[in-house]
C-alpha atoms as a PDB file:
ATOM      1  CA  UNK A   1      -4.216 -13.526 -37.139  1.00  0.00           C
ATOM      2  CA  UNK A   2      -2.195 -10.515 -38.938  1.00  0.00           C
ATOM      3  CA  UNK A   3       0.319 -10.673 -36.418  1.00  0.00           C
ATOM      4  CA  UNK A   4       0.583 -14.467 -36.985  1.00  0.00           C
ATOM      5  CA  UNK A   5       0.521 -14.051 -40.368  1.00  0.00           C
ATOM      6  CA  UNK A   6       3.197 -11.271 -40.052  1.00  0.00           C
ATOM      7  CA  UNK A   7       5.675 -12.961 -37.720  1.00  0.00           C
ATOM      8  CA  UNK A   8       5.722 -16.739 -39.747  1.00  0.00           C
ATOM      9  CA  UNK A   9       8.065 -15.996 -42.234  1.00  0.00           C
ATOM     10  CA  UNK A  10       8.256 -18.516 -44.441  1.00  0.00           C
ATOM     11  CA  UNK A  11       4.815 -19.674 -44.107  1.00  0.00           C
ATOM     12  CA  UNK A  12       4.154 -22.927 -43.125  1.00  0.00           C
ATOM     13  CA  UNK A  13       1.675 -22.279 -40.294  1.00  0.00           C
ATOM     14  CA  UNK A  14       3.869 -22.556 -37.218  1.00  0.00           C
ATOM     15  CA  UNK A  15       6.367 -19.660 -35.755  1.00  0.00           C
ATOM     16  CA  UNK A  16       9.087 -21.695 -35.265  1.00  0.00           C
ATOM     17  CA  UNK A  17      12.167 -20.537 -32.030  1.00  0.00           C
ATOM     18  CA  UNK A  18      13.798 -18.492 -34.444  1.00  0.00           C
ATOM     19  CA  UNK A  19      11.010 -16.690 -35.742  1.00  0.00           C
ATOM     20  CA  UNK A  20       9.173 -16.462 -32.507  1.00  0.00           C
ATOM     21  CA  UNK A  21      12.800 -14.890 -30.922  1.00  0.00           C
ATOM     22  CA  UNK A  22      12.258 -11.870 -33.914  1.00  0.00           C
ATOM     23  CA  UNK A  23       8.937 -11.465 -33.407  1.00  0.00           C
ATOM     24  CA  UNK A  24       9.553 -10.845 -29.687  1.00  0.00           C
ATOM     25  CA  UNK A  25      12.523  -8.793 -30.819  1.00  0.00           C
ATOM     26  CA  UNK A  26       9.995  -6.456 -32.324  1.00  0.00           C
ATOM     27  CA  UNK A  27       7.157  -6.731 -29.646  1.00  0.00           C
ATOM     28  CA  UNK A  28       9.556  -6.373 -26.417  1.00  0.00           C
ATOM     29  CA  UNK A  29      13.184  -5.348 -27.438  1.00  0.00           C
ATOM     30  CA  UNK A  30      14.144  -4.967 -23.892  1.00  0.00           C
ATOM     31  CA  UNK A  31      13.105  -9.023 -23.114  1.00  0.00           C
ATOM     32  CA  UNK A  32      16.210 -10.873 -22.865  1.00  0.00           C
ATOM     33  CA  UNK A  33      16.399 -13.919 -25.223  1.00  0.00           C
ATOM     34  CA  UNK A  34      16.346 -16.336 -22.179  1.00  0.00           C
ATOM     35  CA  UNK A  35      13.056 -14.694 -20.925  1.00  0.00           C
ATOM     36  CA  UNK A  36      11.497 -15.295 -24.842  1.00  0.00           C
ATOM     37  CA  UNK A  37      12.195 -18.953 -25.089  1.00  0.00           C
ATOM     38  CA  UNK A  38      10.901 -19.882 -21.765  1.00  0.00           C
ATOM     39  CA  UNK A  39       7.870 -17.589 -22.764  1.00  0.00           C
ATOM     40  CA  UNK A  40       8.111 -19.850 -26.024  1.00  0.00           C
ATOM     41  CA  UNK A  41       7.964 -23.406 -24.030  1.00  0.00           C
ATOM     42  CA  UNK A  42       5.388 -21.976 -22.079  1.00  0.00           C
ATOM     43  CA  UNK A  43       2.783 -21.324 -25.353  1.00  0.00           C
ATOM     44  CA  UNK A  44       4.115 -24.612 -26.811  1.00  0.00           C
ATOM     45  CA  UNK A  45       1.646 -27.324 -25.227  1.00  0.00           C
ATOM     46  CA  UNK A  46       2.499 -29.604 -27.828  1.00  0.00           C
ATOM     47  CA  UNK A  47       6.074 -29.646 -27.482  1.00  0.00           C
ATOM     48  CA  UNK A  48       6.672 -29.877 -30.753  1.00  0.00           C
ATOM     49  CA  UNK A  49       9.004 -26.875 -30.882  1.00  0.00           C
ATOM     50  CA  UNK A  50       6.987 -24.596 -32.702  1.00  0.00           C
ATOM     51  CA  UNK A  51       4.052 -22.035 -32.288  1.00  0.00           C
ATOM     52  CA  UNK A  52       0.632 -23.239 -33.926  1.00  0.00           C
ATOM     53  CA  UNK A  53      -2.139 -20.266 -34.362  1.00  0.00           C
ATOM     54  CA  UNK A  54      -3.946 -21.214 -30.645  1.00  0.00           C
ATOM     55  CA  UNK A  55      -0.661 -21.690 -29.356  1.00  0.00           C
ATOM     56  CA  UNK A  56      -0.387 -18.124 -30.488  1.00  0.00           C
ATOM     57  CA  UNK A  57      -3.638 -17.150 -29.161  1.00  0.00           C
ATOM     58  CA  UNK A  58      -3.413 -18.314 -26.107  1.00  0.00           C
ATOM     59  CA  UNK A  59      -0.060 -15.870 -25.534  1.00  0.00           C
ATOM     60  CA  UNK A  60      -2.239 -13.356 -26.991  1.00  0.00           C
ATOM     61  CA  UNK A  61      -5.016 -13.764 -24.543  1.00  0.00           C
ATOM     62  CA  UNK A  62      -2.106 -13.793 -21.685  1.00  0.00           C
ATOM     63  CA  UNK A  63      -0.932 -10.549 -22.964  1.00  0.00           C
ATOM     64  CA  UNK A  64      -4.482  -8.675 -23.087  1.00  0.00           C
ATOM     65  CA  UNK A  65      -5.409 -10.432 -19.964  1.00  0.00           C
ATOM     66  CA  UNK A  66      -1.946  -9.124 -18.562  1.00  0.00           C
ATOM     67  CA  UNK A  67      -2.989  -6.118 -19.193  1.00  0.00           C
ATOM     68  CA  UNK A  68      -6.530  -5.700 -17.715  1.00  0.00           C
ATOM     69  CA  UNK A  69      -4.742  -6.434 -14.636  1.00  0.00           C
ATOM     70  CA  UNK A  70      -1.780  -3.696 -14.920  1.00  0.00           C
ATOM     71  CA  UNK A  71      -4.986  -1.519 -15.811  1.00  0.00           C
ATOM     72  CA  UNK A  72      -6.716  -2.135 -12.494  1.00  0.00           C
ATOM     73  CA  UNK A  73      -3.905  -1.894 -10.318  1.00  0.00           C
ATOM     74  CA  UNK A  74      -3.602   1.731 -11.701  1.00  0.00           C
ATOM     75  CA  UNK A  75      -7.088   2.318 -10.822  1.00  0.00           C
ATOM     76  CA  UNK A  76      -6.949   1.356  -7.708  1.00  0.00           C
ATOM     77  CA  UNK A  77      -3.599   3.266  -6.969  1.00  0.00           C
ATOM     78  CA  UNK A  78      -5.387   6.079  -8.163  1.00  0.00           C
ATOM     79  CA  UNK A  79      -8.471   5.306  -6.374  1.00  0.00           C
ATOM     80  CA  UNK A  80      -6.261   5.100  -3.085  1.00  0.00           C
ATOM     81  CA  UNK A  81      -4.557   8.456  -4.175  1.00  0.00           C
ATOM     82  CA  UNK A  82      -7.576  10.156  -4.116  1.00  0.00           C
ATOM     83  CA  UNK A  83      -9.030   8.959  -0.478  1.00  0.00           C
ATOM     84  CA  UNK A  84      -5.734   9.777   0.962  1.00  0.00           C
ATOM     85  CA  UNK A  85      -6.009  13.004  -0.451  1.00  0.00           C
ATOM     86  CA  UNK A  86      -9.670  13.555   1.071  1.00  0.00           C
ATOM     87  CA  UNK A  87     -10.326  14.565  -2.612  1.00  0.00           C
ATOM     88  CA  UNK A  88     -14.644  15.156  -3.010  1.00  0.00           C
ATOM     89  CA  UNK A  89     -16.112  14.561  -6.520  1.00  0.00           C
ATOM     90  CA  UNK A  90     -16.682  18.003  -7.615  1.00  0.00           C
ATOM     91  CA  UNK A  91     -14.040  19.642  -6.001  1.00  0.00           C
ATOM     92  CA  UNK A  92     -11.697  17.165  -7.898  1.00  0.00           C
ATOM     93  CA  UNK A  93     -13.487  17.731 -11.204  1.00  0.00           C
ATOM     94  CA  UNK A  94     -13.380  21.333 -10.732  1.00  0.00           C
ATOM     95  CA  UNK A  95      -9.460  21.218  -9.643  1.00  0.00           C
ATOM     96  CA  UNK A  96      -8.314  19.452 -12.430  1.00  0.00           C
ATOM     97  CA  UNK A  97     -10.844  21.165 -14.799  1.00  0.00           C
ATOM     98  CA  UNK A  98      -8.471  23.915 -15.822  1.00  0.00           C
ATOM     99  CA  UNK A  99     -10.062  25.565 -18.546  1.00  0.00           C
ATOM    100  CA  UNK A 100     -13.615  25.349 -16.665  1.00  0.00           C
ATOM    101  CA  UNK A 101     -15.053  24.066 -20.009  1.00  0.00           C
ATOM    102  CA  UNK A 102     -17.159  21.500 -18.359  1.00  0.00           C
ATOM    103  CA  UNK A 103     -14.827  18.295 -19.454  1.00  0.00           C
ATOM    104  CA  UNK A 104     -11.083  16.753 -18.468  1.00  0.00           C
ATOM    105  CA  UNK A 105      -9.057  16.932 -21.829  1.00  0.00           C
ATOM    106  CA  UNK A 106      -6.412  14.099 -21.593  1.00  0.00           C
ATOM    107  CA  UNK A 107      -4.069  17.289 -20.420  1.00  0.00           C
ATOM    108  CA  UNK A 108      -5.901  18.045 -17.998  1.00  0.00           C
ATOM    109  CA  UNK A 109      -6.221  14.397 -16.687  1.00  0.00           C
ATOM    110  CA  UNK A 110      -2.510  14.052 -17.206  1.00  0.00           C
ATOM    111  CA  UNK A 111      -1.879  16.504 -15.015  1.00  0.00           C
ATOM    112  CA  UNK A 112      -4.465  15.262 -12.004  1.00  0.00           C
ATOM    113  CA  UNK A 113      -2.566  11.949 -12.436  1.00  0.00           C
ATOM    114  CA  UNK A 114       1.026  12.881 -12.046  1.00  0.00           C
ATOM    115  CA  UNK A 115      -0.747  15.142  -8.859  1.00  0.00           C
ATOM    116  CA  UNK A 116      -2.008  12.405  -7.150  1.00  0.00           C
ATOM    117  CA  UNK A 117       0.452   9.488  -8.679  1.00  0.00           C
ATOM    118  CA  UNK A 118       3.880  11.399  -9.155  1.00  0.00           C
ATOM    119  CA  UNK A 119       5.484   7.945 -10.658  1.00  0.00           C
ATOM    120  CA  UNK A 120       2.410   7.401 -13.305  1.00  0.00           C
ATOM    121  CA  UNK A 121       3.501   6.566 -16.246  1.00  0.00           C
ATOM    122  CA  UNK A 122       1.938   8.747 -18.923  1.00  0.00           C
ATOM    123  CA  UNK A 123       0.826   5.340 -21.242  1.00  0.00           C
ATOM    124  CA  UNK A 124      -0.821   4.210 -17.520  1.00  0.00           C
ATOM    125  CA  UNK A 125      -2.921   7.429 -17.657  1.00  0.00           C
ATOM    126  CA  UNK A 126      -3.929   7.103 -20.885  1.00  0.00           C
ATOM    127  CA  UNK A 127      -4.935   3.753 -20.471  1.00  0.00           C
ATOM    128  CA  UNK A 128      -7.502   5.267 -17.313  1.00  0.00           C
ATOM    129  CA  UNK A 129      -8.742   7.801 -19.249  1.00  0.00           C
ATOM    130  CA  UNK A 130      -9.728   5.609 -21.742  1.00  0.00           C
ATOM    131  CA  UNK A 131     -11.513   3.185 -19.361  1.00  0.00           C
ATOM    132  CA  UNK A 132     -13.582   5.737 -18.434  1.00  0.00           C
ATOM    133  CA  UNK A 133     -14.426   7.636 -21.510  1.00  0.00           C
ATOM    134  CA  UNK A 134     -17.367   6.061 -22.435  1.00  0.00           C
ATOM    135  CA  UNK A 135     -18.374   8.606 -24.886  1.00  0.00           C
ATOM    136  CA  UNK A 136     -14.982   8.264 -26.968  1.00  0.00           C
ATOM    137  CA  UNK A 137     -15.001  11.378 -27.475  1.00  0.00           C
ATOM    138  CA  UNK A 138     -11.272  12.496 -25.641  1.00  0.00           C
ATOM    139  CA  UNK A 139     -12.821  14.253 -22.948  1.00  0.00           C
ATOM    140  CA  UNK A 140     -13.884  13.129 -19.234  1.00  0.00           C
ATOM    141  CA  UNK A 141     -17.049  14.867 -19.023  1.00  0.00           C
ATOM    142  CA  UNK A 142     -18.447  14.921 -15.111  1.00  0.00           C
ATOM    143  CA  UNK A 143     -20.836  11.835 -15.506  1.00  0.00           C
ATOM    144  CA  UNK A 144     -18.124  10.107 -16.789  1.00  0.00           C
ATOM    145  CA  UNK A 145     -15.120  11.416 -14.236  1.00  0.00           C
ATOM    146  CA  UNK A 146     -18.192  10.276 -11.929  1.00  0.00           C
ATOM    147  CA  UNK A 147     -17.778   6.865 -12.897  1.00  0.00           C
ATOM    148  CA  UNK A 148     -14.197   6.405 -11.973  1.00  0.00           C
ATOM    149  CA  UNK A 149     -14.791   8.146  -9.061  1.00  0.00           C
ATOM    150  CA  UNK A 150     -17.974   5.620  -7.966  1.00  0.00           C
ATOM    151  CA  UNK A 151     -15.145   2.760  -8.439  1.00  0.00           C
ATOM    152  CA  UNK A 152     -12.904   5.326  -5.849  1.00  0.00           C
ATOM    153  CA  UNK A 153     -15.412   5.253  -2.934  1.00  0.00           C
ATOM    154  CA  UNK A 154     -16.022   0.976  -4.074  1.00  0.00           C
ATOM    155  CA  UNK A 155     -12.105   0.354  -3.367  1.00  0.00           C
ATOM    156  CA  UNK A 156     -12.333   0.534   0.445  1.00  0.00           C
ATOM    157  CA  UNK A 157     -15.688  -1.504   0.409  1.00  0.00           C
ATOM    158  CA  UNK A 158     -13.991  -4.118  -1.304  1.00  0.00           C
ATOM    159  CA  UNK A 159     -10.910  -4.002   1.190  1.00  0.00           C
ATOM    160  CA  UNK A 160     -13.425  -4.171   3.782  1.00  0.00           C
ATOM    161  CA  UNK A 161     -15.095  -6.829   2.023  1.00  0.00           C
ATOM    162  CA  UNK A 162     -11.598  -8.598   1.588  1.00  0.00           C
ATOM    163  CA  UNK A 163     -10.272  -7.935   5.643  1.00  0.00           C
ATOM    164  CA  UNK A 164     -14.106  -9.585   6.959  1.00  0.00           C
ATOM    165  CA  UNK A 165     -13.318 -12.830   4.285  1.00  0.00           C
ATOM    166  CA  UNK A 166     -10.000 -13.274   5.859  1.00  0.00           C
ATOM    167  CA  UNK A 167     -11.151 -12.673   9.131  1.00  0.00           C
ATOM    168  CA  UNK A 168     -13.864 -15.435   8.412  1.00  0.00           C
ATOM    169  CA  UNK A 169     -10.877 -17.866   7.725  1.00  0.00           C
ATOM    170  CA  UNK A 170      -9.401 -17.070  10.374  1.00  0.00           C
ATOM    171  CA  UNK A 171     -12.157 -18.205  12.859  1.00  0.00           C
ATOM    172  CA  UNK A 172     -12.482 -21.378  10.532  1.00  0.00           C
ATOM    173  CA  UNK A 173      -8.971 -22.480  10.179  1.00  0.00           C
ATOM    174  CA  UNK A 174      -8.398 -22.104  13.993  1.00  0.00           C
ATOM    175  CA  UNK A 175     -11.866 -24.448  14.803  1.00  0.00           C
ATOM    176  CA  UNK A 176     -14.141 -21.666  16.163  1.00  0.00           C
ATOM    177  CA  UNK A 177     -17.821 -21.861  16.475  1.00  0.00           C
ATOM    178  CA  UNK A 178     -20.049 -19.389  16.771  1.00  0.00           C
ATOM    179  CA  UNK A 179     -20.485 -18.879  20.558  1.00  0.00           C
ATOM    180  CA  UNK A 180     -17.123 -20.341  21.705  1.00  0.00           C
ATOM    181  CA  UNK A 181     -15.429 -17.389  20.028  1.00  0.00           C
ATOM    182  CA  UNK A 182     -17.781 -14.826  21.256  1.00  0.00           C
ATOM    183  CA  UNK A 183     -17.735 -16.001  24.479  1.00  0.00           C
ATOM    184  CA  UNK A 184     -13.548 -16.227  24.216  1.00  0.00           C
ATOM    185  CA  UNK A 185     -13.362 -12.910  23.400  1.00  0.00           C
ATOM    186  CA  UNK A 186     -16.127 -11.502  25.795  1.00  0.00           C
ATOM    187  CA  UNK A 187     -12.970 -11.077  28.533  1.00  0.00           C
ATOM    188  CA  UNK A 188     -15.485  -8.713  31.395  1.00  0.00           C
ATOM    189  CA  UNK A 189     -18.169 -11.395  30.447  1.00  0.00           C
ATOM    190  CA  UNK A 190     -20.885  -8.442  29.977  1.00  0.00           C
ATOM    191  CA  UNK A 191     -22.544 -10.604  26.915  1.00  0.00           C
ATOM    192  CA  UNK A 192     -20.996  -7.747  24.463  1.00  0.00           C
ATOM    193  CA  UNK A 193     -17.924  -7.249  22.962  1.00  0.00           C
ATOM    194  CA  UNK A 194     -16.574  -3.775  23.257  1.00  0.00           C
ATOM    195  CA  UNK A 195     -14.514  -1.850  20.568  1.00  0.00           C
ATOM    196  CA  UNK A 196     -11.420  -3.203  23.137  1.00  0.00           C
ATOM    197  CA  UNK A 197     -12.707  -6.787  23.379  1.00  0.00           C
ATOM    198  CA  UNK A 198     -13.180  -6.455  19.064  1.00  0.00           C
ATOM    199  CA  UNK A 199      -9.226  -5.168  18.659  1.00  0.00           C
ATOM    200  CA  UNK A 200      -7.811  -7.833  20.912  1.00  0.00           C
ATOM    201  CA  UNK A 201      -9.444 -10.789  19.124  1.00  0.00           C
ATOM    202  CA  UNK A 202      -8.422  -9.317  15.693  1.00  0.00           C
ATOM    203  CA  UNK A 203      -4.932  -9.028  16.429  1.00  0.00           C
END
């Protein structure tokens, strides 16, 4: 509502093109103008031309929404950084712990990031520490770094998860029952399918 308030200059309840072009001039410099008027006709479902508040709230909730998502993809990049790395819990914790006072100061955090992720953007660290710091306090403590790395060792169970679903769609979309495709893909006809059998009707 502040922000509203802030950008509708001459008051009358609406942000109108020209003051929804500062606004975004303040918000994003870098976003061309073309880019802020089609963001503009976007958040207009009236078509009236100008911004009402839940016109404006609804580009709000985009943005925050927007942002839960850039969040999680930096998770999981991390998350996949880690396994890759064959990282354990408390060897981690204890490797990036470099003061051995028991806790990850953002520093310290900072620094396991850019190990891992060497293109992390500092604001995208930040943004995982505070995710995880439940306690608010500015430090990971282990229960805590324990956390994020529970949602580590849950990545590849949901990309397991995620390969059996598509797999699943697979058999449907292409008409196959239950014992046709077993018996399909049972080539010696032994009434198993070996790890050989399994890779051939995956592929």
């Amino acid at each position: 509502c502040e922000s509203f308030q802030a950008f509708d200059k001459n008051k009358d309840g609406t942000l109108s093109k020209e003051e929804w072009q500062a606004a975004v001039a303040v918000l994003l410099p870098g976003l061309h103008s073309v880019d802020a008027a089609a963001v503009f006709v976007r958040f207009d479902a009236s078509g009236d031309g100008f911004l009402n508040l839940a016109e404006f709230t609804s580009f709000f909730q985009a943005v925050n929404n927007a942002s839960t998502v850039v969040l999680d993809e930096t998770i999981r990049l991390l998350q996949r950084s880690f396994s890759d790395n064959g990282l354990g819990l408390c060897e981690s914790f204890q490797a990036f712990d470099k003061n051995k006072d028991g806790t990850l100061s953002k520093e310290e955090w900072q620094g396991a990031g850019g190990a891992l992720l060497p293109g992390l953007y500092s604001v995208d660290a930040d943004a995982v520490f505070v995710r995880f710091d439940d306690s608010g306090d500015g430090f990971l403590n282990l229960a805590e770094f324990t956390s994020f790395f529970q949602a580590v060792n849950a990545a590849p169970t949901v990309a397991l998860e995620e390969t059996i679903r598509l797999l699943q769609r697979s058999f449907s979309d292409n008409g196959l029952g239950l014992c046709e495709s077993f018996q399909a893909f049972d080539k010696n006809k032994d009434g198993t399918l070996s790890k050989e059998e399994w890779q051939a009707a995956v592929a």
